[in-house]
Each structure stands twice: as C-alpha cells, then as structure tokens.
PDB file of N, CA and C in Angstrom:
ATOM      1  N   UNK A   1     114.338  13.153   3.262  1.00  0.00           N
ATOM      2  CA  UNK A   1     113.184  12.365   3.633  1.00  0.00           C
ATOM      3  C   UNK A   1     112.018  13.280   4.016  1.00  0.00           C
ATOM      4  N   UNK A   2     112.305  14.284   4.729  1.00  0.00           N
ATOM      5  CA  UNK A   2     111.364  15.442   5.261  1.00  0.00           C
ATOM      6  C   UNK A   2     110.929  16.039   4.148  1.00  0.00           C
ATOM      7  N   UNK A   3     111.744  16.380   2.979  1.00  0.00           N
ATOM      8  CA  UNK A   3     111.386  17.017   2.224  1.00  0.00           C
ATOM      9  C   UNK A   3     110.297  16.335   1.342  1.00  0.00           C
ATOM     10  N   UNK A   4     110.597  14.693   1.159  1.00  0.00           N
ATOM     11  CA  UNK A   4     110.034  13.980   0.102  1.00  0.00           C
ATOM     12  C   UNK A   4     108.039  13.833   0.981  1.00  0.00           C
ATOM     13  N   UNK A   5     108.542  14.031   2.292  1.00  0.00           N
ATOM     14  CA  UNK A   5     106.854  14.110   2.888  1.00  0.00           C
ATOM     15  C   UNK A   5     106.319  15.428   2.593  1.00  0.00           C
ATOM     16  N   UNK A   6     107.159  16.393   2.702  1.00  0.00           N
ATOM     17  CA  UNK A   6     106.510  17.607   2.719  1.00  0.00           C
ATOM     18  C   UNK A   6     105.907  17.654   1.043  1.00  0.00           C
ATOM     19  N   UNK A   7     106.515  17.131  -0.190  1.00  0.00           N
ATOM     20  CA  UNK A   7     106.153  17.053  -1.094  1.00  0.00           C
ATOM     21  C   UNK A   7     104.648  16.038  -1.656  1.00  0.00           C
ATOM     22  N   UNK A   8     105.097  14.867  -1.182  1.00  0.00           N
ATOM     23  CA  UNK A   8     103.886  14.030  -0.857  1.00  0.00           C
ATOM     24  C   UNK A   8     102.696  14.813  -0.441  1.00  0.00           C
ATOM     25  N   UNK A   9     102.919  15.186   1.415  1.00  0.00           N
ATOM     26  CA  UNK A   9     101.706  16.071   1.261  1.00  0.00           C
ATOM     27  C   UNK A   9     101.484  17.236   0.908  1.00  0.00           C
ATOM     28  N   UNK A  10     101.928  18.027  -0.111  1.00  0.00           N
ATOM     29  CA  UNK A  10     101.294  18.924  -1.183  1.00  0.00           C
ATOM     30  C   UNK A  10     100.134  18.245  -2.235  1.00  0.00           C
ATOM     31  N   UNK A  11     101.097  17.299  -2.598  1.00  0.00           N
ATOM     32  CA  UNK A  11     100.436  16.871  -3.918  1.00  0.00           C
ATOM     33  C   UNK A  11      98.588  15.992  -3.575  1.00  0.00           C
ATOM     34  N   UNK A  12      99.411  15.258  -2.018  1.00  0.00           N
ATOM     35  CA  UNK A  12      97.910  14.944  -1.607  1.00  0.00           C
ATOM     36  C   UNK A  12      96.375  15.703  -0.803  1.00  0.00           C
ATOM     37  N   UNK A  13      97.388  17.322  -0.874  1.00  0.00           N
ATOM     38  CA  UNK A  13      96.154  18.508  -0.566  1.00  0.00           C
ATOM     39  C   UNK A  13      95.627  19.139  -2.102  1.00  0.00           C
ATOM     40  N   UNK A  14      96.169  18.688  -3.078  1.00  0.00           N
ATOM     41  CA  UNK A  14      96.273  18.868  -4.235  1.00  0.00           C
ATOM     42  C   UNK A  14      95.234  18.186  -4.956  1.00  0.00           C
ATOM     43  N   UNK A  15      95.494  16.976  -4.682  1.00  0.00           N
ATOM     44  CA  UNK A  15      94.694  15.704  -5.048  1.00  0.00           C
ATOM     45  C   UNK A  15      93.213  16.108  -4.101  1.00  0.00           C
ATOM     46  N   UNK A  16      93.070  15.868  -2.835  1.00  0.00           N
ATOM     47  CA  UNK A  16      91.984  16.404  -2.029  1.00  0.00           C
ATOM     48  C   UNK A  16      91.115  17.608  -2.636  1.00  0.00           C
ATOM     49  N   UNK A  17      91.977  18.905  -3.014  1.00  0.00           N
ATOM     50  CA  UNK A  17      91.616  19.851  -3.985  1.00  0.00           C
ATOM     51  C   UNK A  17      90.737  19.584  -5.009  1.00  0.00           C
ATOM     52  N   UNK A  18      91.524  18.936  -5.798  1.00  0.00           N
ATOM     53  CA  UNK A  18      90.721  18.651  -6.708  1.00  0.00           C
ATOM     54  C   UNK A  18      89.505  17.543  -6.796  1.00  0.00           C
ATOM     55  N   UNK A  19      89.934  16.835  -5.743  1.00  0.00           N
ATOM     56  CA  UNK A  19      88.529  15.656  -5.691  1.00  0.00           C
ATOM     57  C   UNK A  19      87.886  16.493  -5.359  1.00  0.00           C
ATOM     58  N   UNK A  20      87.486  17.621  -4.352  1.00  0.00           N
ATOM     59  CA  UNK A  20      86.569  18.629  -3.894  1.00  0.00           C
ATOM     60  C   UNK A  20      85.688  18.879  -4.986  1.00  0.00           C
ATOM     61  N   UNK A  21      86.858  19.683  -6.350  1.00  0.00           N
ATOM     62  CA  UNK A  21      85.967  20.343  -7.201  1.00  0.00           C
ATOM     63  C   UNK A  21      85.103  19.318  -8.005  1.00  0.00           C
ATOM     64  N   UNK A  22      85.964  18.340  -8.090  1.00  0.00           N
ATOM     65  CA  UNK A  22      84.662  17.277  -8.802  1.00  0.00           C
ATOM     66  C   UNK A  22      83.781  17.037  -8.398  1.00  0.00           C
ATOM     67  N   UNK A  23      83.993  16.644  -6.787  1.00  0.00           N
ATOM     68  CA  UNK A  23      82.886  16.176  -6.118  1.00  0.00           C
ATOM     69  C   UNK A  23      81.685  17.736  -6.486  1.00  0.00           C
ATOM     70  N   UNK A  24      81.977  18.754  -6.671  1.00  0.00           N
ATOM     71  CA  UNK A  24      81.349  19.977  -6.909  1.00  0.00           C
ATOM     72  C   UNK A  24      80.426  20.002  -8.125  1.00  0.00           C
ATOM     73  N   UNK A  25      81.289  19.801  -8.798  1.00  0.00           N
ATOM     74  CA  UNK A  25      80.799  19.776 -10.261  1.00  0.00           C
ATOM     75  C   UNK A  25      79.817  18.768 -10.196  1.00  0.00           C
ATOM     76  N   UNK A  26      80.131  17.213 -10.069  1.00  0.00           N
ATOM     77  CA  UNK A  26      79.086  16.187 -10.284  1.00  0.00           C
ATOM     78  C   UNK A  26      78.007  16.586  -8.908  1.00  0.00           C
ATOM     79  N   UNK A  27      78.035  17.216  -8.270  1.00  0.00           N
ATOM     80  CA  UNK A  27      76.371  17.820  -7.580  1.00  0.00           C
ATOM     81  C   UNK A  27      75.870  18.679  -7.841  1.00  0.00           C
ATOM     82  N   UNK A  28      76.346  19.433  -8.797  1.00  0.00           N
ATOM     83  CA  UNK A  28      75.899  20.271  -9.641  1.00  0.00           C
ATOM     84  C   UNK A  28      74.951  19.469 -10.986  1.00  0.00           C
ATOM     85  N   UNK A  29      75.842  18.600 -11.418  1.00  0.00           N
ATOM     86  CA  UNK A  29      75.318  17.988 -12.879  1.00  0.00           C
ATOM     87  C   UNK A  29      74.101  16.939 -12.002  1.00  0.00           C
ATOM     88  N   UNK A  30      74.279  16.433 -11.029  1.00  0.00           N
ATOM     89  CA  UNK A  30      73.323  16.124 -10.606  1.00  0.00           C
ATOM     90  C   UNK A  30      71.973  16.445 -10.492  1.00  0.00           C
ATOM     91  N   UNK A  31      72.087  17.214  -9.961  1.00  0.00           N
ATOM     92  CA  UNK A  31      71.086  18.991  -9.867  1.00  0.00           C
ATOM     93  C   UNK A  31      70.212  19.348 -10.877  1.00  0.00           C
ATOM     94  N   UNK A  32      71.309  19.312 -11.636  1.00  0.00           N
ATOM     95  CA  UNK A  32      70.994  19.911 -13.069  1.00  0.00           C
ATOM     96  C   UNK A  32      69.888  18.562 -14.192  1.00  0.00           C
ATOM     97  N   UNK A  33      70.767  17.252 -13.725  1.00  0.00           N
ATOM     98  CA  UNK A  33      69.906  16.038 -14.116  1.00  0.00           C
ATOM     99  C   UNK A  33      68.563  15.995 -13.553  1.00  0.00           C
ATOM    100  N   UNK A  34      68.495  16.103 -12.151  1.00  0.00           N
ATOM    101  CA  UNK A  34      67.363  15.876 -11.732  1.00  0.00           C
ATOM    102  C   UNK A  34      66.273  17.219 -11.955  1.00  0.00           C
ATOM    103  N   UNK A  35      66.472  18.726 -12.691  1.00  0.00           N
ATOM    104  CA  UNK A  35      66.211  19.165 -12.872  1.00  0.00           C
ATOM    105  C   UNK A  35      64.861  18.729 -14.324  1.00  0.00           C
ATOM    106  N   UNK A  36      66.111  18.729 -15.227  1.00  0.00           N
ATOM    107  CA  UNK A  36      66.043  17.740 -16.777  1.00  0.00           C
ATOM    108  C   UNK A  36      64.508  16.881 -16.276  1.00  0.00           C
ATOM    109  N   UNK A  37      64.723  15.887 -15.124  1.00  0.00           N
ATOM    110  CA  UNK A  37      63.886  14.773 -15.357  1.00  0.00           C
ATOM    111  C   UNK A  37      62.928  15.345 -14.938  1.00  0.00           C
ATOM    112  N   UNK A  38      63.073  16.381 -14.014  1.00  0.00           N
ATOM    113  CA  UNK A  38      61.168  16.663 -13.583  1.00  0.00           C
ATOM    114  C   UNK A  38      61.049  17.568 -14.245  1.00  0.00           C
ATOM    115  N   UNK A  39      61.435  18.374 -15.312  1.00  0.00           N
ATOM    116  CA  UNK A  39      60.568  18.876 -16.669  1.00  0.00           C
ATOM    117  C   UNK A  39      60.595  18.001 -17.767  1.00  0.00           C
ATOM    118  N   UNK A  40      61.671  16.789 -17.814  1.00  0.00           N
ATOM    119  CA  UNK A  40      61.044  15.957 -18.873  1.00  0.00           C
ATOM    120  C   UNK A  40      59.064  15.032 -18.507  1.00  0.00           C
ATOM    121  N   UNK A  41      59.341  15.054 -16.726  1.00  0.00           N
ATOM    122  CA  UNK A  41      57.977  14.321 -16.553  1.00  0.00           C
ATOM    123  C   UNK A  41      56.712  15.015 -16.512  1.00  0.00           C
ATOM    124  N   UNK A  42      57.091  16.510 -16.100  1.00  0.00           N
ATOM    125  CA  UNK A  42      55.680  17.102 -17.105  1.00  0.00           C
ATOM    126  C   UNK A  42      55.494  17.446 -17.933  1.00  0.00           C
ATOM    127  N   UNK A  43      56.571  17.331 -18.771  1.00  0.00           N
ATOM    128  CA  UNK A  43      56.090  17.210 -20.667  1.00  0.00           C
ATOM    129  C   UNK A  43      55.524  16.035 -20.740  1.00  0.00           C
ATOM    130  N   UNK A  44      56.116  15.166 -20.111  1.00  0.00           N
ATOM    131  CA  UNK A  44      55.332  13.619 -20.614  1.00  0.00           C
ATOM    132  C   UNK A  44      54.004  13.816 -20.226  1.00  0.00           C
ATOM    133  N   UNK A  45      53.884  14.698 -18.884  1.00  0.00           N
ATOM    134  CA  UNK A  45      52.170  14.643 -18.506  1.00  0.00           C
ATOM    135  C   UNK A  45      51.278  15.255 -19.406  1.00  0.00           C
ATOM    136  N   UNK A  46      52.402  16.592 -19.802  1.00  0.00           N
ATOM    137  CA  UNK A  46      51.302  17.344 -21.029  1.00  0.00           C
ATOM    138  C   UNK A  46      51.295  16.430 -22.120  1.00  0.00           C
ATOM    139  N   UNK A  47      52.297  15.817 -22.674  1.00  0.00           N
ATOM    140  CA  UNK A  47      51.702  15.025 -23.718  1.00  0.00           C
ATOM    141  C   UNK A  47      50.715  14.105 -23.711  1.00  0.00           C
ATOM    142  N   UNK A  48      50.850  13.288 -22.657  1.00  0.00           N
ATOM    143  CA  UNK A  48      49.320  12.004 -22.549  1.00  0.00           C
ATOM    144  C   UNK A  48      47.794  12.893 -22.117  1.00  0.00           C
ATOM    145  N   UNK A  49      48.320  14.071 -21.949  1.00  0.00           N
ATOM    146  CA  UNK A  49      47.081  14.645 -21.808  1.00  0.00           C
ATOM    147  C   UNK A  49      46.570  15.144 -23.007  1.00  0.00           C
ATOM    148  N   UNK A  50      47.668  15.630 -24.017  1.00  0.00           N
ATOM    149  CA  UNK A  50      47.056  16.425 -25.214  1.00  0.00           C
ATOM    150  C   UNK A  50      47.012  15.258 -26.109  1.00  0.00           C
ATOM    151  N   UNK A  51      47.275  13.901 -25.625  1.00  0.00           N
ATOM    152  CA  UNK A  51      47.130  12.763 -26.536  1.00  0.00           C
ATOM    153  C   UNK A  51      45.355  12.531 -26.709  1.00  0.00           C
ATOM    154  N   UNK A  52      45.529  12.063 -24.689  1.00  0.00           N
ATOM    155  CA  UNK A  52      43.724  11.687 -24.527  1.00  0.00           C
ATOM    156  C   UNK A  52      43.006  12.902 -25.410  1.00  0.00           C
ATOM    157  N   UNK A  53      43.066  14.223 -25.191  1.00  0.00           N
ATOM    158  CA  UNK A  53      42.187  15.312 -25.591  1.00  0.00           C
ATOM    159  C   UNK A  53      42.310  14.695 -27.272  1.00  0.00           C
ATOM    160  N   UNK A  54      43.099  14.738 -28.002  1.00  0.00           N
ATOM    161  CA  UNK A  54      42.773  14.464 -29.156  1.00  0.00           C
ATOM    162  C   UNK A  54      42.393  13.378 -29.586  1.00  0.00           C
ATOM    163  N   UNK A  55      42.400  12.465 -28.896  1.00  0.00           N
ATOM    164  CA  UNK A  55      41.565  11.507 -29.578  1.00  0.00           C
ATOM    165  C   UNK A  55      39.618  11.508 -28.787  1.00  0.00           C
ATOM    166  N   UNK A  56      39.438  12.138 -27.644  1.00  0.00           N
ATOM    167  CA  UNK A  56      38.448  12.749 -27.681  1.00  0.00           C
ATOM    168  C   UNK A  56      37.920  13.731 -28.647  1.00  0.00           C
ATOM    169  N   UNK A  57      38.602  14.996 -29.058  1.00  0.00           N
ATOM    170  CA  UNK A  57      38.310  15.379 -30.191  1.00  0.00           C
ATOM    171  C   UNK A  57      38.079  14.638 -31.736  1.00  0.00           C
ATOM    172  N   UNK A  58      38.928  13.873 -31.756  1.00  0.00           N
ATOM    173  CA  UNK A  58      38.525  13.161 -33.333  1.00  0.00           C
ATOM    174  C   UNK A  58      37.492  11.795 -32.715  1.00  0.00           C
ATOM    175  N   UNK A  59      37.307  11.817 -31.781  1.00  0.00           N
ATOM    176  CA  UNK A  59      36.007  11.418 -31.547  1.00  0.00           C
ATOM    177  C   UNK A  59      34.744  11.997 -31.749  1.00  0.00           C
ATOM    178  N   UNK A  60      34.761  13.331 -31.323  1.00  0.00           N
ATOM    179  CA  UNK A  60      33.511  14.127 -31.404  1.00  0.00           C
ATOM    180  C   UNK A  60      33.296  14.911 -32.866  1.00  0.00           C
ATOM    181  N   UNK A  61      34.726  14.894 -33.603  1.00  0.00           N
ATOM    182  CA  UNK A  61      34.388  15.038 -34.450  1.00  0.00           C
ATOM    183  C   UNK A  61      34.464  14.198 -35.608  1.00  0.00           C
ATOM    184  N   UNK A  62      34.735  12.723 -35.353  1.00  0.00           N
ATOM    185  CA  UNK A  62      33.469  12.148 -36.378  1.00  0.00           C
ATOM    186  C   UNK A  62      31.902  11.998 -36.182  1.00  0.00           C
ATOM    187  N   UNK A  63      31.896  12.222 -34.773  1.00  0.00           N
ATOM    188  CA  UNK A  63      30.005  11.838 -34.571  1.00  0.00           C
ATOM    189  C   UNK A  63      29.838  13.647 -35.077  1.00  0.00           C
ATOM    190  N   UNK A  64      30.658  14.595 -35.192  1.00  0.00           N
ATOM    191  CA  UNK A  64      29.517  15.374 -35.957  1.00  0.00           C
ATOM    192  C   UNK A  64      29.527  15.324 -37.493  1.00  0.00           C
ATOM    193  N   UNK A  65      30.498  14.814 -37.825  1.00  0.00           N
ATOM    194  CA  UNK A  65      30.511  14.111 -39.440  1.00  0.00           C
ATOM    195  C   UNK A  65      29.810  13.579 -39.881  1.00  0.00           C
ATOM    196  N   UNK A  66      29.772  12.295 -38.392  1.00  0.00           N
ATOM    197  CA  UNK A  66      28.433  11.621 -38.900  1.00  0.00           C
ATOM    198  C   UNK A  66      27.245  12.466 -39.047  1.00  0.00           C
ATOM    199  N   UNK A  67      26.507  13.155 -37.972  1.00  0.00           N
ATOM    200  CA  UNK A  67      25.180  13.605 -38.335  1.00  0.00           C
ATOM    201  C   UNK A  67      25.257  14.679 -38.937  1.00  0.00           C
ATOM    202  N   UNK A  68      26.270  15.310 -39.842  1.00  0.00           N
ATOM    203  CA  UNK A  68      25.968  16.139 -41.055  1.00  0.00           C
ATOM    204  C   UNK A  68      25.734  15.286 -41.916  1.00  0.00           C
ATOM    205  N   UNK A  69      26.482  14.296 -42.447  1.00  0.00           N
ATOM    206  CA  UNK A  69      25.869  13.640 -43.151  1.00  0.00           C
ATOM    207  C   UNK A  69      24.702  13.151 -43.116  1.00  0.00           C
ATOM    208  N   UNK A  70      24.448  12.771 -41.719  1.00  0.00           N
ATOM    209  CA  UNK A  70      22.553  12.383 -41.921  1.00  0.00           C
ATOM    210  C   UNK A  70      21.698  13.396 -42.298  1.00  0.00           C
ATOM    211  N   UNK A  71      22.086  14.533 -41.476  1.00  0.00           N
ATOM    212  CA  UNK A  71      21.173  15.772 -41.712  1.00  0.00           C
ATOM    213  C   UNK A  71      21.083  16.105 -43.280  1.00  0.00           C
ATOM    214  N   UNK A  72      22.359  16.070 -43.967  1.00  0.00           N
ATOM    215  CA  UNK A  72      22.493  16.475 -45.274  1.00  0.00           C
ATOM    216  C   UNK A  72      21.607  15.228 -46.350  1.00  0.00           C
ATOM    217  N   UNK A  73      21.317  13.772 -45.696  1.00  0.00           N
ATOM    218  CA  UNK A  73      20.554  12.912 -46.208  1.00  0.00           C
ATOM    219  C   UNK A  73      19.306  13.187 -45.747  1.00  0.00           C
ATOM    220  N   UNK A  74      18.729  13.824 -44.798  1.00  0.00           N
ATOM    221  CA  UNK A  74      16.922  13.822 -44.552  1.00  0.00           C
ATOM    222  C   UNK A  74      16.980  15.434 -45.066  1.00  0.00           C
ATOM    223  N   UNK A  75      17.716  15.981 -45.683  1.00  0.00           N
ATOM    224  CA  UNK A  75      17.743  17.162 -46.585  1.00  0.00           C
ATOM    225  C   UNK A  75      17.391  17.167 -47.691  1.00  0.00           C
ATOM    226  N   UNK A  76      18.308  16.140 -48.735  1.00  0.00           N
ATOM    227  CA  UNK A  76      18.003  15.660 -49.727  1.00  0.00           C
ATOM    228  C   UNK A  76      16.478  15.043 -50.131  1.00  0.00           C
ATOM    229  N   UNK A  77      16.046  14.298 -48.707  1.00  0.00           N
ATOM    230  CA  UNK A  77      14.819  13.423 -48.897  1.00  0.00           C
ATOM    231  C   UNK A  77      13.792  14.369 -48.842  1.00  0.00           C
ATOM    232  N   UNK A  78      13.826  15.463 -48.187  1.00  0.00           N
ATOM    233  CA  UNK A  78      12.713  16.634 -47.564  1.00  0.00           C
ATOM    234  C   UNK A  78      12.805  17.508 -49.450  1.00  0.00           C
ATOM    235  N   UNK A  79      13.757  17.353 -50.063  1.00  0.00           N
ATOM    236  CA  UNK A  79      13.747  18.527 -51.071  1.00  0.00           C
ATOM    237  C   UNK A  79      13.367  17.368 -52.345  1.00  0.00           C
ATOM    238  N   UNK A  80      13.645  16.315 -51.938  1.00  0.00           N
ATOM    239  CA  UNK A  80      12.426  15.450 -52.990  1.00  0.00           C
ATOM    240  C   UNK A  80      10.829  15.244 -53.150  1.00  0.00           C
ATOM    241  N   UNK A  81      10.888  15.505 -51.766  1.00  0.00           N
ATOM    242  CA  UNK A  81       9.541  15.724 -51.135  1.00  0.00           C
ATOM    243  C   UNK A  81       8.806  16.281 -51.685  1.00  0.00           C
ATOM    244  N   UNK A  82       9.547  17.770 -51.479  1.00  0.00           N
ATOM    245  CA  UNK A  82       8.902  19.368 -51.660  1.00  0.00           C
ATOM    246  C   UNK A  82       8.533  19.093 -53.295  1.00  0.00           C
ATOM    247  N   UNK A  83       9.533  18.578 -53.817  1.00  0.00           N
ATOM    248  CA  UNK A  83       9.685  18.593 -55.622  1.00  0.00           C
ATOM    249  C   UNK A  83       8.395  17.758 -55.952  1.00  0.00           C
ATOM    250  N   UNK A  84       8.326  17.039 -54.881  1.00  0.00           N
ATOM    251  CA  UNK A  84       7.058  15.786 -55.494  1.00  0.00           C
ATOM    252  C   UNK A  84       5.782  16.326 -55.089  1.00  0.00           C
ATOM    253  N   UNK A  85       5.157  16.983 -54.268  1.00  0.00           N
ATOM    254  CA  UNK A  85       4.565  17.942 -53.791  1.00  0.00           C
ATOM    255  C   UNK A  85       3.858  19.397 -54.684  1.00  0.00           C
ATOM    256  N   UNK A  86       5.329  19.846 -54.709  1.00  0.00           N
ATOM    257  CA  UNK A  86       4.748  20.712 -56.120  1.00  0.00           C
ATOM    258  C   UNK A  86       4.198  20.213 -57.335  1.00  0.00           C
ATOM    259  N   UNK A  87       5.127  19.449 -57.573  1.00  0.00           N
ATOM    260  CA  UNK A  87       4.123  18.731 -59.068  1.00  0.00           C
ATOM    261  C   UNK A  87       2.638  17.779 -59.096  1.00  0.00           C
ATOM    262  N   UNK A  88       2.550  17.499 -57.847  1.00  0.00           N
ATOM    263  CA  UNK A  88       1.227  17.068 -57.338  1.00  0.00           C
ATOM    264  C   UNK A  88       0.193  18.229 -57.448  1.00  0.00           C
ATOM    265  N   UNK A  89       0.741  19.534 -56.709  1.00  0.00           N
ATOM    266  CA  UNK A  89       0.154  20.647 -56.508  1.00  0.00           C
ATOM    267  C   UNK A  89       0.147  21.126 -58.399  1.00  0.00           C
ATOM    268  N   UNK A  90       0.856  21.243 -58.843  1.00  0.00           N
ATOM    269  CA  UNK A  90       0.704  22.105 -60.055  1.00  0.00           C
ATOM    270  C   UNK A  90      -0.017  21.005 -60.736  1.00  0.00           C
ATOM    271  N   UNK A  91       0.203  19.373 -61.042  1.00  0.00           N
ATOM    272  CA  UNK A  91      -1.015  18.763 -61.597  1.00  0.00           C
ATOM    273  C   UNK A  91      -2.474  18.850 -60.968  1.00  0.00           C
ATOM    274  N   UNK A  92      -2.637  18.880 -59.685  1.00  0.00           N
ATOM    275  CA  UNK A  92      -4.141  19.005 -58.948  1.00  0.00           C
ATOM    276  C   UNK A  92      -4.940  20.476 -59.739  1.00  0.00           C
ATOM    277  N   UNK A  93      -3.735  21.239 -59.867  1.00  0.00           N
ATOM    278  CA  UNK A  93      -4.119  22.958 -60.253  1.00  0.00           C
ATOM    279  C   UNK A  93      -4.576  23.012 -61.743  1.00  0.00           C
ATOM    280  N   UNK A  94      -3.510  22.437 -62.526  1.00  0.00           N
ATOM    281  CA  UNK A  94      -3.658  22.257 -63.855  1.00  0.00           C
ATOM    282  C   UNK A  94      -5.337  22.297 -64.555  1.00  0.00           C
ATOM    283  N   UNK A  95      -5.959  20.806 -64.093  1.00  0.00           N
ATOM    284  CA  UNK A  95      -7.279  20.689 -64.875  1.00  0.00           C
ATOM    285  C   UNK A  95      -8.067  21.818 -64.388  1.00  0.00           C
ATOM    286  N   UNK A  96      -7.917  22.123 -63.459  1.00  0.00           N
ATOM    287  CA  UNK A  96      -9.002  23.021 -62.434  1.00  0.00           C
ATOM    288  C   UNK A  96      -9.098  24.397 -63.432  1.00  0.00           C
ATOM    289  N   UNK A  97      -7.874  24.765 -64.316  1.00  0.00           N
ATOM    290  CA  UNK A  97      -7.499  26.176 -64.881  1.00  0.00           C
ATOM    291  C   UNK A  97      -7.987  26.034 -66.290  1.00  0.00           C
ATOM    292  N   UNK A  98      -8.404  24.566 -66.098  1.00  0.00           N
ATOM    293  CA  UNK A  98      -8.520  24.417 -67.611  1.00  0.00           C
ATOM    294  C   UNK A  98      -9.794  24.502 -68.134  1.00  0.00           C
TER     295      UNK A  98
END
C-alpha cells in the first residue's frame, strides 16, 4: 500500500513536472504571439500610410498630366500663331520688294 503511494506520488511530481514545462512553453508562445501582433500592427500602420501617400501621389500626378497637357495645347496654339504671323509678315514684305 506504501509502496503503491510512494508510486502515485512520483508519477504525480511527474505530472506537476511536466505541467510546469508546458505551462513554460505556452508563455513563451505567448510572448512570442504577442510579439507577432505588435509587428504585424505596424506593418499595418506602414501600409495605410504608404496606401494614403499613394494615392496622394497619383493624385498629384494626374493634375501634372493634366497641365502638361494644357501647356502642350497653348503650345500648339502659340506655334500656330507664330506660323500665321510669319506669313502675314512675309506677305506684308512681299509687295514692298516688289
């Protein structure tokens, strides 16, 4: 009977033992989780940040799309100009040479 306790409590310093190391391990993985989540939450911060920035950027850069294109249209109109200009100028010149 003595013996069957003395065996009992082995197995239940045994058991204790080993709940220890688990209990070890899972505060470790704990640790290690809550590690995980607060560098997963400032990736998430860098991402909504490099989200906003880019769509600020493809904001700014269609308004400069846009006014190349305008610029490149009062370009066009200025070099029709010039063209209409000269030939005004070279007809005004014309009779004068003649």
């Amino acid at each position: 009977n003595e013996q069957l306790l003395k065996m009992t409590e082995e197995r239940m310093m045994d058991v204790e033992q080993k709940l220890r190391h688990v209990k070890r391990l899972l505060r470790d993985k704990v640790n290690q989780l809550k590690e995980q989540i607060s560098k997963n939450t400032k990736a998430d911060t860098v991402v909504k940040d490099l989200y906003v920035e880019n769509a600020q950027l493809l904001k700014a850069l269609e308004m400069t799309e846009q006014r190349q294109k305008t610029a490149e249209r009062k370009n066009y109109l200025l070099e029709e100009k010039i063209a209409n200009l000269n030939r005004i100028v070279k007809n005004l010149a014309s009779p004068s040479f003649t």
